[in-house]
N, C-alpha and C. Protein backbone atom coordinates (compact mmCIF):
# COMPACT_ATOMS: atom_id res chain seq x y z
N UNK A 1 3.78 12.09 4.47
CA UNK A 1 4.85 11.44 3.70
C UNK A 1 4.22 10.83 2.46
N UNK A 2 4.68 11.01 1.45
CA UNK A 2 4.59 10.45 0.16
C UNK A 2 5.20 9.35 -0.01
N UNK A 3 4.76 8.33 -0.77
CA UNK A 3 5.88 7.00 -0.84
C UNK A 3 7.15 7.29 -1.46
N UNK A 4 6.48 7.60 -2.88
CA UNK A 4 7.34 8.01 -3.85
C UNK A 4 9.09 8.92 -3.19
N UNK A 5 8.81 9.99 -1.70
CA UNK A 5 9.59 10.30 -1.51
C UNK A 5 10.57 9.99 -0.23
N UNK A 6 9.63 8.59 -0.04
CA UNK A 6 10.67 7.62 1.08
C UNK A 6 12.12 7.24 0.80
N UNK A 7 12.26 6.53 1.17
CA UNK A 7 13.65 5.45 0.99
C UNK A 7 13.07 4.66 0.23
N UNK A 8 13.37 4.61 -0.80
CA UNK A 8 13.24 3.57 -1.94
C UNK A 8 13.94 1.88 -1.55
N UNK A 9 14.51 2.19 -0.20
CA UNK A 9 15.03 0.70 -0.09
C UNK A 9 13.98 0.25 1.21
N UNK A 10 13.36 0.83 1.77
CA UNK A 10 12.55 0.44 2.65
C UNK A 10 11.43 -0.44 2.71
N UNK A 11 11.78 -1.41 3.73
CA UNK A 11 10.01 -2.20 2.99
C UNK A 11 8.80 -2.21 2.91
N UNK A 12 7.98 -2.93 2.78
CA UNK A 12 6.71 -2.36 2.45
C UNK A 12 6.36 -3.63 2.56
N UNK A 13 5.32 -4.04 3.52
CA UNK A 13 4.70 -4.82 3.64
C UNK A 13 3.22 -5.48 2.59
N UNK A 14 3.19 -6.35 2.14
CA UNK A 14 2.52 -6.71 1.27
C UNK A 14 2.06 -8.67 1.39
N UNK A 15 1.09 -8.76 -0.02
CA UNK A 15 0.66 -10.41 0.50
C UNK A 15 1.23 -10.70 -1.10
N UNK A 16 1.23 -12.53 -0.88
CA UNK A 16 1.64 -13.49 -1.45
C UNK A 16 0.36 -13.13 -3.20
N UNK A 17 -0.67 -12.45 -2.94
CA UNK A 17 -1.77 -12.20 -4.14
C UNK A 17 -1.72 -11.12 -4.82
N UNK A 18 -0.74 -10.23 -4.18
CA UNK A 18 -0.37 -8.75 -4.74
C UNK A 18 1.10 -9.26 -5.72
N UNK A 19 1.85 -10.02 -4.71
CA UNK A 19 3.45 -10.51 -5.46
C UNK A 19 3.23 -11.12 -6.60
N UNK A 20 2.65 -12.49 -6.13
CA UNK A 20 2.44 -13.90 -7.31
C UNK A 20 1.59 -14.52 -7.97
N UNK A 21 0.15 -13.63 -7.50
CA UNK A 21 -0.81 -13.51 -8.14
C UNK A 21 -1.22 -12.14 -8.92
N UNK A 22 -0.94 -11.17 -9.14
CA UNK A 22 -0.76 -9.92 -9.76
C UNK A 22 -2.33 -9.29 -9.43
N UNK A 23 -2.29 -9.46 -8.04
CA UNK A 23 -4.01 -8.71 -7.17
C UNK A 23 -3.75 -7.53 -7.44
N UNK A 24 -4.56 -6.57 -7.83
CA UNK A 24 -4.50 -5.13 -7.64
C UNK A 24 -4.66 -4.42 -6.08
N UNK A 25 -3.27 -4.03 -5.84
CA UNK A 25 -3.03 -2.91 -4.94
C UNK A 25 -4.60 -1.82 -4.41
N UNK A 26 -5.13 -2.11 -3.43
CA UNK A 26 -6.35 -1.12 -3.39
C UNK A 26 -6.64 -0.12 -2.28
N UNK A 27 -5.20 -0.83 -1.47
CA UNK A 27 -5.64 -0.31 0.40
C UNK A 27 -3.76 0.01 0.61
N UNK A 28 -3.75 1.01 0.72
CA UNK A 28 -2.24 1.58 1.03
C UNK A 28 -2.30 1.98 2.91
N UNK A 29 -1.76 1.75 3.52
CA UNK A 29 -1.65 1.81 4.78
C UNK A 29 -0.61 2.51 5.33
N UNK A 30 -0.38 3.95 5.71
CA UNK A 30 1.51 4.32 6.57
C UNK A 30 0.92 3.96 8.09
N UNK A 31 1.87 2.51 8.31
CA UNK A 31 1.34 2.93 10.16
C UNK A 31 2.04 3.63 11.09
N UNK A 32 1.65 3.73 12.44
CA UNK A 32 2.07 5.10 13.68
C UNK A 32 3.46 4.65 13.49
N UNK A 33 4.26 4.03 13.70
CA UNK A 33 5.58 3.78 13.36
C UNK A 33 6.03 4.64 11.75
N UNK A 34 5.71 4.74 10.65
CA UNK A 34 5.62 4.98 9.63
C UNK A 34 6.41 4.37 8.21
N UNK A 35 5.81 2.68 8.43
CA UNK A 35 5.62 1.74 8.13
C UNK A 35 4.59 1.33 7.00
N UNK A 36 5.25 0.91 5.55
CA UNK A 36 4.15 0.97 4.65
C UNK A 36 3.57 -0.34 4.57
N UNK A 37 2.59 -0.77 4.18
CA UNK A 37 1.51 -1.68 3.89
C UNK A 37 1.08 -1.72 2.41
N UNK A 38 1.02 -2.55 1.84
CA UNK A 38 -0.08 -2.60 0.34
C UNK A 38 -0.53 -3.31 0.35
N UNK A 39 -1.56 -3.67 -0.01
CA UNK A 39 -3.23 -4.58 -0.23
C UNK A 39 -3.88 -4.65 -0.88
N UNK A 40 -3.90 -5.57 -1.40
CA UNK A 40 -5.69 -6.19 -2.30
C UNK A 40 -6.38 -6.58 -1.93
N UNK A 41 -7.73 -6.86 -2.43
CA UNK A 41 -8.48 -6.83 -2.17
C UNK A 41 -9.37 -8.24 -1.29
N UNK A 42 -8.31 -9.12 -1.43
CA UNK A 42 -8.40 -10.45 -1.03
C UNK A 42 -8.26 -10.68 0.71
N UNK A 43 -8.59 -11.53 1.62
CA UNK A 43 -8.33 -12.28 2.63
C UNK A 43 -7.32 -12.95 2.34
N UNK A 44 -6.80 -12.37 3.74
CA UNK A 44 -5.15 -13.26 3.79
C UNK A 44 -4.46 -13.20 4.83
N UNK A 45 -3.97 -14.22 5.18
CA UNK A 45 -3.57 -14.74 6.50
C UNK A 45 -1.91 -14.58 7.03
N UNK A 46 -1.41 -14.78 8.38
CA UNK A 46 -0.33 -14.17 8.16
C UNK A 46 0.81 -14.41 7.05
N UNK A 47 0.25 -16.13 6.62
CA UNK A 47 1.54 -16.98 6.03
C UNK A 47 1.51 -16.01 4.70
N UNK A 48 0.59 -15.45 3.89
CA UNK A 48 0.60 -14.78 3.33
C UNK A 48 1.52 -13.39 3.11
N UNK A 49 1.95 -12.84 4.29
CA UNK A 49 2.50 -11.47 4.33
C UNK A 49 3.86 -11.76 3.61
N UNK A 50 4.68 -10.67 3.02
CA UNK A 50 5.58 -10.78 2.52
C UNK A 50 6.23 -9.19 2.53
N UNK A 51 7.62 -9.21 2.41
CA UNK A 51 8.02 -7.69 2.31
C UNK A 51 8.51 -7.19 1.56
N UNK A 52 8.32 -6.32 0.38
CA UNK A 52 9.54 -5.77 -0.49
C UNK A 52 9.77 -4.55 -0.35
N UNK A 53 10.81 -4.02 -1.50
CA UNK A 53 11.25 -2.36 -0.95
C UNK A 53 10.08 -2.20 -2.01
N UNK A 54 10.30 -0.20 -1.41
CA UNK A 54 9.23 0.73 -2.18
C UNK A 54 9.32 0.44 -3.82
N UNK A 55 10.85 0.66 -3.84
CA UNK A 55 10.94 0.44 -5.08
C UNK A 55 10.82 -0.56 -6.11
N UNK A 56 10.45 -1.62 -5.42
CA UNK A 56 10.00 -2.95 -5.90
C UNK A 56 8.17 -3.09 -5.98
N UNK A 57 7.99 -2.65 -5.26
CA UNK A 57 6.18 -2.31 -5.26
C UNK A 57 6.19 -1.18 -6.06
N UNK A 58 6.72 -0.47 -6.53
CA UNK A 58 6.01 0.80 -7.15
C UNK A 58 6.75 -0.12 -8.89
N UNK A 59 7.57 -0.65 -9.10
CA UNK A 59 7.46 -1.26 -10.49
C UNK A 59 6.25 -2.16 -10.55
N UNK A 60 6.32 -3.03 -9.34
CA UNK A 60 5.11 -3.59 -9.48
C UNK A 60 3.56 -2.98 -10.11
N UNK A 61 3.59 -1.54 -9.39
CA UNK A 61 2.33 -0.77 -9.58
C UNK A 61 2.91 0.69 -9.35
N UNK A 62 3.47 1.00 -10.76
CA UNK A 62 3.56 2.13 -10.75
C UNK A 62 2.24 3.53 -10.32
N UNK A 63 1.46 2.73 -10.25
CA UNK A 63 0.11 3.91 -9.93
C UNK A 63 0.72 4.81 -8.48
N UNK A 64 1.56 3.68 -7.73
CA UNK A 64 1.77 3.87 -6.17
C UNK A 64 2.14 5.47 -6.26
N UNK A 65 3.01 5.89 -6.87
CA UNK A 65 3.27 7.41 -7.19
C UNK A 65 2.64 8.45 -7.33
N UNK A 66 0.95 7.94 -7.30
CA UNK A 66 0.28 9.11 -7.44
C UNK A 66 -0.41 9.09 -5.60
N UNK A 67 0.39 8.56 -4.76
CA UNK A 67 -0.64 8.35 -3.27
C UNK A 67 -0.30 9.82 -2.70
N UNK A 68 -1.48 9.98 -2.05
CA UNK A 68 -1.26 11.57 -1.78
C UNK A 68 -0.29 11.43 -0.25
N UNK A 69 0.03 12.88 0.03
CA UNK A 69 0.92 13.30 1.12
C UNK A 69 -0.22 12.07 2.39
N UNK A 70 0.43 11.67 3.36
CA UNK A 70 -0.04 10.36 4.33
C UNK A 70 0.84 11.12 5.26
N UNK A 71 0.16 11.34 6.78
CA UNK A 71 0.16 11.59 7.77
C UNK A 71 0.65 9.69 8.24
N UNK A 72 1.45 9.78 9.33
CA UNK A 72 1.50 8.20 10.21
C UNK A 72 -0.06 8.03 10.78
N UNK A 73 -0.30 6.82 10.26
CA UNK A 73 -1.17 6.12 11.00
C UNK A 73 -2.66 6.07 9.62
N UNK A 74 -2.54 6.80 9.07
CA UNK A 74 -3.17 7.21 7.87
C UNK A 74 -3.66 5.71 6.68
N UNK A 75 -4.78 5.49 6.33
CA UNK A 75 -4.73 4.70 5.11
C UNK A 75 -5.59 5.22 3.74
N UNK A 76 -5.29 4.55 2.67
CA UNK A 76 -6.23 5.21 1.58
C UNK A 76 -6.31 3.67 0.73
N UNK A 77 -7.72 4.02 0.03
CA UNK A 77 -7.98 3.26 -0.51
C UNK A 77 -8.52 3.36 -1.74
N UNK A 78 -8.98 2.72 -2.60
CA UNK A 78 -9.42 2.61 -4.03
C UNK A 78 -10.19 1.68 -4.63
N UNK A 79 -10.79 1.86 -5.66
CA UNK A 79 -11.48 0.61 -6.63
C UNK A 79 -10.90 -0.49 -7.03
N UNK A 80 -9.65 0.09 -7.64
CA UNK A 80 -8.66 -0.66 -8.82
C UNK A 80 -7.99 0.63 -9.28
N UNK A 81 -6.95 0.13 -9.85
CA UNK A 81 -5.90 0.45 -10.77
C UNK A 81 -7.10 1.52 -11.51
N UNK A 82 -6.50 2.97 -11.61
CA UNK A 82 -7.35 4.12 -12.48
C UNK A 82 -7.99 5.05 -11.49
N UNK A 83 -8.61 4.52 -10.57
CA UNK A 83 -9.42 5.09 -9.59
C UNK A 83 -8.88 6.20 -8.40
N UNK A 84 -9.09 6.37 -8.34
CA UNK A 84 -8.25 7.85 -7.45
C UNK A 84 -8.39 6.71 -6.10
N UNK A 85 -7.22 7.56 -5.38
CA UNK A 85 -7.08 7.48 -3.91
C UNK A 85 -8.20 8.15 -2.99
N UNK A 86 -8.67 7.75 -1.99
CA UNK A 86 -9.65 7.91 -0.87
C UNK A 86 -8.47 7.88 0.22
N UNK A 87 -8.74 9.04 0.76
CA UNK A 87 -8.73 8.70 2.47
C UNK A 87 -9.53 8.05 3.56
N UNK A 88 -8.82 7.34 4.04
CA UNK A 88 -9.93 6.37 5.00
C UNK A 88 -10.49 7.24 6.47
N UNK A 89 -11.32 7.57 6.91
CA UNK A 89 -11.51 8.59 7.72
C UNK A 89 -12.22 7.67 8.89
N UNK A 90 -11.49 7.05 9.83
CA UNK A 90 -11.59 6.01 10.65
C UNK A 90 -12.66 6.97 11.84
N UNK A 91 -12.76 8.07 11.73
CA UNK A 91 -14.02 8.24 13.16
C UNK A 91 -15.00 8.15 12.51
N UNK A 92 -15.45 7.45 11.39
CA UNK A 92 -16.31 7.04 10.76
C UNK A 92 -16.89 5.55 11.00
N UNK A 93 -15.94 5.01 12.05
CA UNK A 93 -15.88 3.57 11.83
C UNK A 93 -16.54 3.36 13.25
């Protein structure tokens, strides 16, 4: 699944440093449910979590549109803003 071709009203889990601090997006997450996640690069606790739709995170960071096809359970990650997407390849871990 691509974000870009979700439900644009669906939410997307995210923190209080990505919203209101303008953190760069670096760790995209679909979980086994197929459930989105976005992340920077920061520590952050639950009080932190927050939810918006796709389509509210991808104005936020239009980059989100370039995340490749995501299998459930799947994450990718990046440098910053410019940097291509990585797949996270967890039997690595």
């Amino acid at each position: 699944m691509r974000m870009i071709d979700d439900d644009q009203w669906k939410p997307v889990i995210t923190t209080r440093q990505v919203l209101e601090e303008g953190e760069e997006i670096v760790c995209v997450n679909l979980d086994a449910e197929g459930d989105w996640e976005a992340f920077g690069d920061s520590d952050f606790c639950d009080d932190d979590l927050d939810a918006v739709s796709i389509s509210e995170i991808m104005e936020i960071d239009p980059s989100l549109e370039t995340l490749p096809d995501m299998p459930c359970g799947q994450s990718v990650i990046r440098l910053g803003k410019g940097s291509p997407w990585c797949v996270v390849d967890d039997s690595e871990a």
